[in-house]
PDB file of N, CA and C in Angstrom:
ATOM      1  N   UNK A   1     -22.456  47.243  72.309  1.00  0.00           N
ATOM      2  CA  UNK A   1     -22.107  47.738  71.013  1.00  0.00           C
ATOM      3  C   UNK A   1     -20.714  48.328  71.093  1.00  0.00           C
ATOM      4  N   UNK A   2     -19.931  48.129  69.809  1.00  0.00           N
ATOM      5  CA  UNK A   2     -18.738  48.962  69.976  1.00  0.00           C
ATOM      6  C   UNK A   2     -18.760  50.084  69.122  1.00  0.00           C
ATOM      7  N   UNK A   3     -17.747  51.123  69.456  1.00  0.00           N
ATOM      8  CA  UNK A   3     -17.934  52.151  68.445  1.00  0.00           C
ATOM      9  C   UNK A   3     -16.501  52.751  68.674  1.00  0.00           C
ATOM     10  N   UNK A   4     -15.744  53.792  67.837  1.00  0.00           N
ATOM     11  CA  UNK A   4     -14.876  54.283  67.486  1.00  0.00           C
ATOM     12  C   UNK A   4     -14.189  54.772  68.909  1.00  0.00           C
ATOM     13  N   UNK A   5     -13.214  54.962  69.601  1.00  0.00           N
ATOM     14  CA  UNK A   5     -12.649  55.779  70.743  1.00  0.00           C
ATOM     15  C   UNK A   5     -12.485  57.323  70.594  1.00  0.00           C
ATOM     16  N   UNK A   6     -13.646  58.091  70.451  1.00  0.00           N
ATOM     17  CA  UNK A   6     -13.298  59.652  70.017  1.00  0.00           C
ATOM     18  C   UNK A   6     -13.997  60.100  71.399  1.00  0.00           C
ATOM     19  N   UNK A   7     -13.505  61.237  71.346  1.00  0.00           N
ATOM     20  CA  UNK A   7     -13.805  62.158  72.651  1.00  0.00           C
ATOM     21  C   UNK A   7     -15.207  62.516  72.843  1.00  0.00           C
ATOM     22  N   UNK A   8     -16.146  63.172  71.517  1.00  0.00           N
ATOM     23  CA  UNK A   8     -17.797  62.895  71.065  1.00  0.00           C
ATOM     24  C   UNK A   8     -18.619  61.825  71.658  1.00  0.00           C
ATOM     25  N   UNK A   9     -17.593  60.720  71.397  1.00  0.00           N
ATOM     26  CA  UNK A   9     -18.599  59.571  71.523  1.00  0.00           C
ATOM     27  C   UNK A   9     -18.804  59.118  73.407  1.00  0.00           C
ATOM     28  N   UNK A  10     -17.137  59.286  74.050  1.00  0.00           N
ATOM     29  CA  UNK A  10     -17.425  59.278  75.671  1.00  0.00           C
ATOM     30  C   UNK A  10     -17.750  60.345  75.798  1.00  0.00           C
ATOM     31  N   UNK A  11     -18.847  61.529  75.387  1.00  0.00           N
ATOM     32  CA  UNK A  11     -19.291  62.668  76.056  1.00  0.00           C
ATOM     33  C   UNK A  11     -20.459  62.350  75.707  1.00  0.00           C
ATOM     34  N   UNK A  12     -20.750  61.973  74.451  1.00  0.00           N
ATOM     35  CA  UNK A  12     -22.455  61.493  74.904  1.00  0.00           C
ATOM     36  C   UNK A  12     -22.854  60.031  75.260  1.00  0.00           C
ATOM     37  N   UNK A  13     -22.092  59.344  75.718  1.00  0.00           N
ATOM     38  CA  UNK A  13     -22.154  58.021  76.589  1.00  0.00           C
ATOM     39  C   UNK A  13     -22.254  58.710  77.918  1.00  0.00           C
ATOM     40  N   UNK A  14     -21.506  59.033  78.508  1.00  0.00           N
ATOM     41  CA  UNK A  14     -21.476  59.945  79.911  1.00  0.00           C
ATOM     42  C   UNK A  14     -23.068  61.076  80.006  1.00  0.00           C
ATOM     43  N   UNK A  15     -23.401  61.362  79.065  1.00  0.00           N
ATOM     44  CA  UNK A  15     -24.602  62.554  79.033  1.00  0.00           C
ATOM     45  C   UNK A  15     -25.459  61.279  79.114  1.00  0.00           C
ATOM     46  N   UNK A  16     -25.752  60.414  78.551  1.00  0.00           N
ATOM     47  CA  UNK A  16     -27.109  59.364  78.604  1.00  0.00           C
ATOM     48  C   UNK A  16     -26.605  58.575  79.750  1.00  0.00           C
ATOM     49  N   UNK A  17     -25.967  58.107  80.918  1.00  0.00           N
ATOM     50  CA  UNK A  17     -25.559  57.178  81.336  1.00  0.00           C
ATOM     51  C   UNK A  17     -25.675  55.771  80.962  1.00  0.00           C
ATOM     52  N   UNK A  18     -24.364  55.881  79.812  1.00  0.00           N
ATOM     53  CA  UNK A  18     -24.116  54.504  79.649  1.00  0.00           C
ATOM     54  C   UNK A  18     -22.631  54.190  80.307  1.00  0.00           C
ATOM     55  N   UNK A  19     -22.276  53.312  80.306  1.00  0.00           N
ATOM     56  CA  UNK A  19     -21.072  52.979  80.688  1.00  0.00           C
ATOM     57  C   UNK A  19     -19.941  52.647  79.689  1.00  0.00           C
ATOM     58  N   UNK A  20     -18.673  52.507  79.585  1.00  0.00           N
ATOM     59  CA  UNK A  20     -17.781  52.761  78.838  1.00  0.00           C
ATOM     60  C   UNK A  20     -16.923  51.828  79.037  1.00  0.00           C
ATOM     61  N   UNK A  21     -16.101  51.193  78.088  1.00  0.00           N
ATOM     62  CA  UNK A  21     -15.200  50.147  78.473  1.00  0.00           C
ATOM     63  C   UNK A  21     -14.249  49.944  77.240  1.00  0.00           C
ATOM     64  N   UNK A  22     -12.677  50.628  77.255  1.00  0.00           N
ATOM     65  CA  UNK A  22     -11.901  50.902  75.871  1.00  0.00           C
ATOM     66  C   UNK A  22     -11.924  49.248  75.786  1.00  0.00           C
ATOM     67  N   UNK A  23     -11.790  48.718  74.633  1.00  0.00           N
ATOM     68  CA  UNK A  23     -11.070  47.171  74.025  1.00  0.00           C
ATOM     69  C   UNK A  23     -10.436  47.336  73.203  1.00  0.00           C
ATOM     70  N   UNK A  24      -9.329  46.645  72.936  1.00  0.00           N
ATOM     71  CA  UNK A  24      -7.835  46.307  71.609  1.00  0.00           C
ATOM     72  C   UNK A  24      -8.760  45.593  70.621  1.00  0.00           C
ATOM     73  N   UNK A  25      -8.902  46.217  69.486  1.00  0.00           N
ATOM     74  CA  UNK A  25      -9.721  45.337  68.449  1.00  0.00           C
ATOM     75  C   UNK A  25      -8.901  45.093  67.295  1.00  0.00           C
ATOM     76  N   UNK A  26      -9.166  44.116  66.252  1.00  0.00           N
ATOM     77  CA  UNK A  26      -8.185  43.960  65.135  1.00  0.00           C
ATOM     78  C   UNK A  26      -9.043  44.067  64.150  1.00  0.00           C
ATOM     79  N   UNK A  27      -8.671  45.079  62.930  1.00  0.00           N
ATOM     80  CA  UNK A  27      -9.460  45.304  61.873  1.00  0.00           C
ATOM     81  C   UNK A  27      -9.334  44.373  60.720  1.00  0.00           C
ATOM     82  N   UNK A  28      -9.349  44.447  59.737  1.00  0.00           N
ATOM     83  CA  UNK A  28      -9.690  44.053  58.625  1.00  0.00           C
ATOM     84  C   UNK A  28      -8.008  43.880  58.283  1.00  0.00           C
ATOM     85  N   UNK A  29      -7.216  45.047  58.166  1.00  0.00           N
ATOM     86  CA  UNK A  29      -5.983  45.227  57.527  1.00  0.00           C
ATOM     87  C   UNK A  29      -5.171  44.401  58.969  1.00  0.00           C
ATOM     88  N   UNK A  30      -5.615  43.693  60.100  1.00  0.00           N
ATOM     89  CA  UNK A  30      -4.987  43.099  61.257  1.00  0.00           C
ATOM     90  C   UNK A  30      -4.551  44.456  61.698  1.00  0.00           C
ATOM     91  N   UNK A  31      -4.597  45.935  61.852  1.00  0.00           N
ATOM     92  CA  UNK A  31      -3.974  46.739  62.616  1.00  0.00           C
ATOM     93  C   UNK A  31      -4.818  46.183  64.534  1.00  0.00           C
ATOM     94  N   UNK A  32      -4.071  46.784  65.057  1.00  0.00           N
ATOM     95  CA  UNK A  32      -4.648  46.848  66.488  1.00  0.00           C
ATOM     96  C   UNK A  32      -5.289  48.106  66.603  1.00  0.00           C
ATOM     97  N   UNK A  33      -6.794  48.219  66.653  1.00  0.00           N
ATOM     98  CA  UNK A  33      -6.793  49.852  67.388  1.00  0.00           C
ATOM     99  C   UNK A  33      -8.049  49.379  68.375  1.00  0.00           C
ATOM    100  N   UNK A  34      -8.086  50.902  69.086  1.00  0.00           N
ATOM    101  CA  UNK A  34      -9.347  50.728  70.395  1.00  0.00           C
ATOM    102  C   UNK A  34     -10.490  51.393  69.957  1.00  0.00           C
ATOM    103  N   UNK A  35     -11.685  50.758  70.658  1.00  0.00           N
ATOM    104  CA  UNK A  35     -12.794  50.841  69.984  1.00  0.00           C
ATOM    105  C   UNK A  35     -13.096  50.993  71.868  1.00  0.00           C
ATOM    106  N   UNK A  36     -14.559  51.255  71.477  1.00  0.00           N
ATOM    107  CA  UNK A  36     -15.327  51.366  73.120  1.00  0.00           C
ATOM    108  C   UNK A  36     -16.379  50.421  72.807  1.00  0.00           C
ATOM    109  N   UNK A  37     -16.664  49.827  74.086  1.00  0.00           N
ATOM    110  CA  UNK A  37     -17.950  48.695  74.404  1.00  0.00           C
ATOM    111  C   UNK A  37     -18.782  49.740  75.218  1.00  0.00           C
ATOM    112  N   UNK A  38     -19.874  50.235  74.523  1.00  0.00           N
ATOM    113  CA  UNK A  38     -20.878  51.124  75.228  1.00  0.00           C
ATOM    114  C   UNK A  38     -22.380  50.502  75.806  1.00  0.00           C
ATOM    115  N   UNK A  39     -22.291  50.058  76.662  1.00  0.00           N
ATOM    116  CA  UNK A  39     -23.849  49.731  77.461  1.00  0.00           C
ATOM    117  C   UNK A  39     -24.019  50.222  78.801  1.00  0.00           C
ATOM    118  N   UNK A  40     -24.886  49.523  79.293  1.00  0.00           N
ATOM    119  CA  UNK A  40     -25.188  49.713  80.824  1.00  0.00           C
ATOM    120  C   UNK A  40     -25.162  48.648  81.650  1.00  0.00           C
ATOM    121  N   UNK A  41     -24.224  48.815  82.543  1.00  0.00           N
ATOM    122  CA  UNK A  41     -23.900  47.820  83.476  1.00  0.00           C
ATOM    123  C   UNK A  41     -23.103  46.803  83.218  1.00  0.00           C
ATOM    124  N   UNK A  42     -21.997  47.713  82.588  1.00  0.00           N
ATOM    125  CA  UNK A  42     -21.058  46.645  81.877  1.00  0.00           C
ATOM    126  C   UNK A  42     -20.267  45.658  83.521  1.00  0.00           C
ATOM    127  N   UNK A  43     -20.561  46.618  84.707  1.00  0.00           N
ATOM    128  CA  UNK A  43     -19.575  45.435  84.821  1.00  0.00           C
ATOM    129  C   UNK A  43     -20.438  44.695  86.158  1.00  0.00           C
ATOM    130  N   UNK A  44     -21.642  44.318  85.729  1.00  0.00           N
ATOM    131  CA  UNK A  44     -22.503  43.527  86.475  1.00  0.00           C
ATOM    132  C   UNK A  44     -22.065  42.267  86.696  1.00  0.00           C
ATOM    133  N   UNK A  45     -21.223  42.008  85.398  1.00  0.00           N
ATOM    134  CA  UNK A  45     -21.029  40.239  85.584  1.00  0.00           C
ATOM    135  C   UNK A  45     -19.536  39.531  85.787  1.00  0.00           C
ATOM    136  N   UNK A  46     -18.928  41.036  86.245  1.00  0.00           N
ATOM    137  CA  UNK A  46     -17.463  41.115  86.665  1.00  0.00           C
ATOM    138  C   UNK A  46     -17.166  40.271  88.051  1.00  0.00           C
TER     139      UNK A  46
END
């Protein structure tokens, strides 16, 4: 799942152990901003 890059959101990713991973996303208006990919074991298939 992705979700917004705020400081809230990697403090309760880190409190549940999930793992965290910033990405460059393009919105609607084409801006660039970063979003987080939050699961577990993101980098199993690295």
């Amino acid at each position: 799942m992705t979700y917004d890059d705020a400081e809230g959101v990697r403090n309760l990713s880190s409190e549940f152990g999930f793992d965290i991973q910033q990405v460059a996303m393009q919105n609607s208006h084409l801006w660039t901003v970063n979003e987080l990919v939050i699961g577990r074991n993101l980098n199993r298939n690295k």
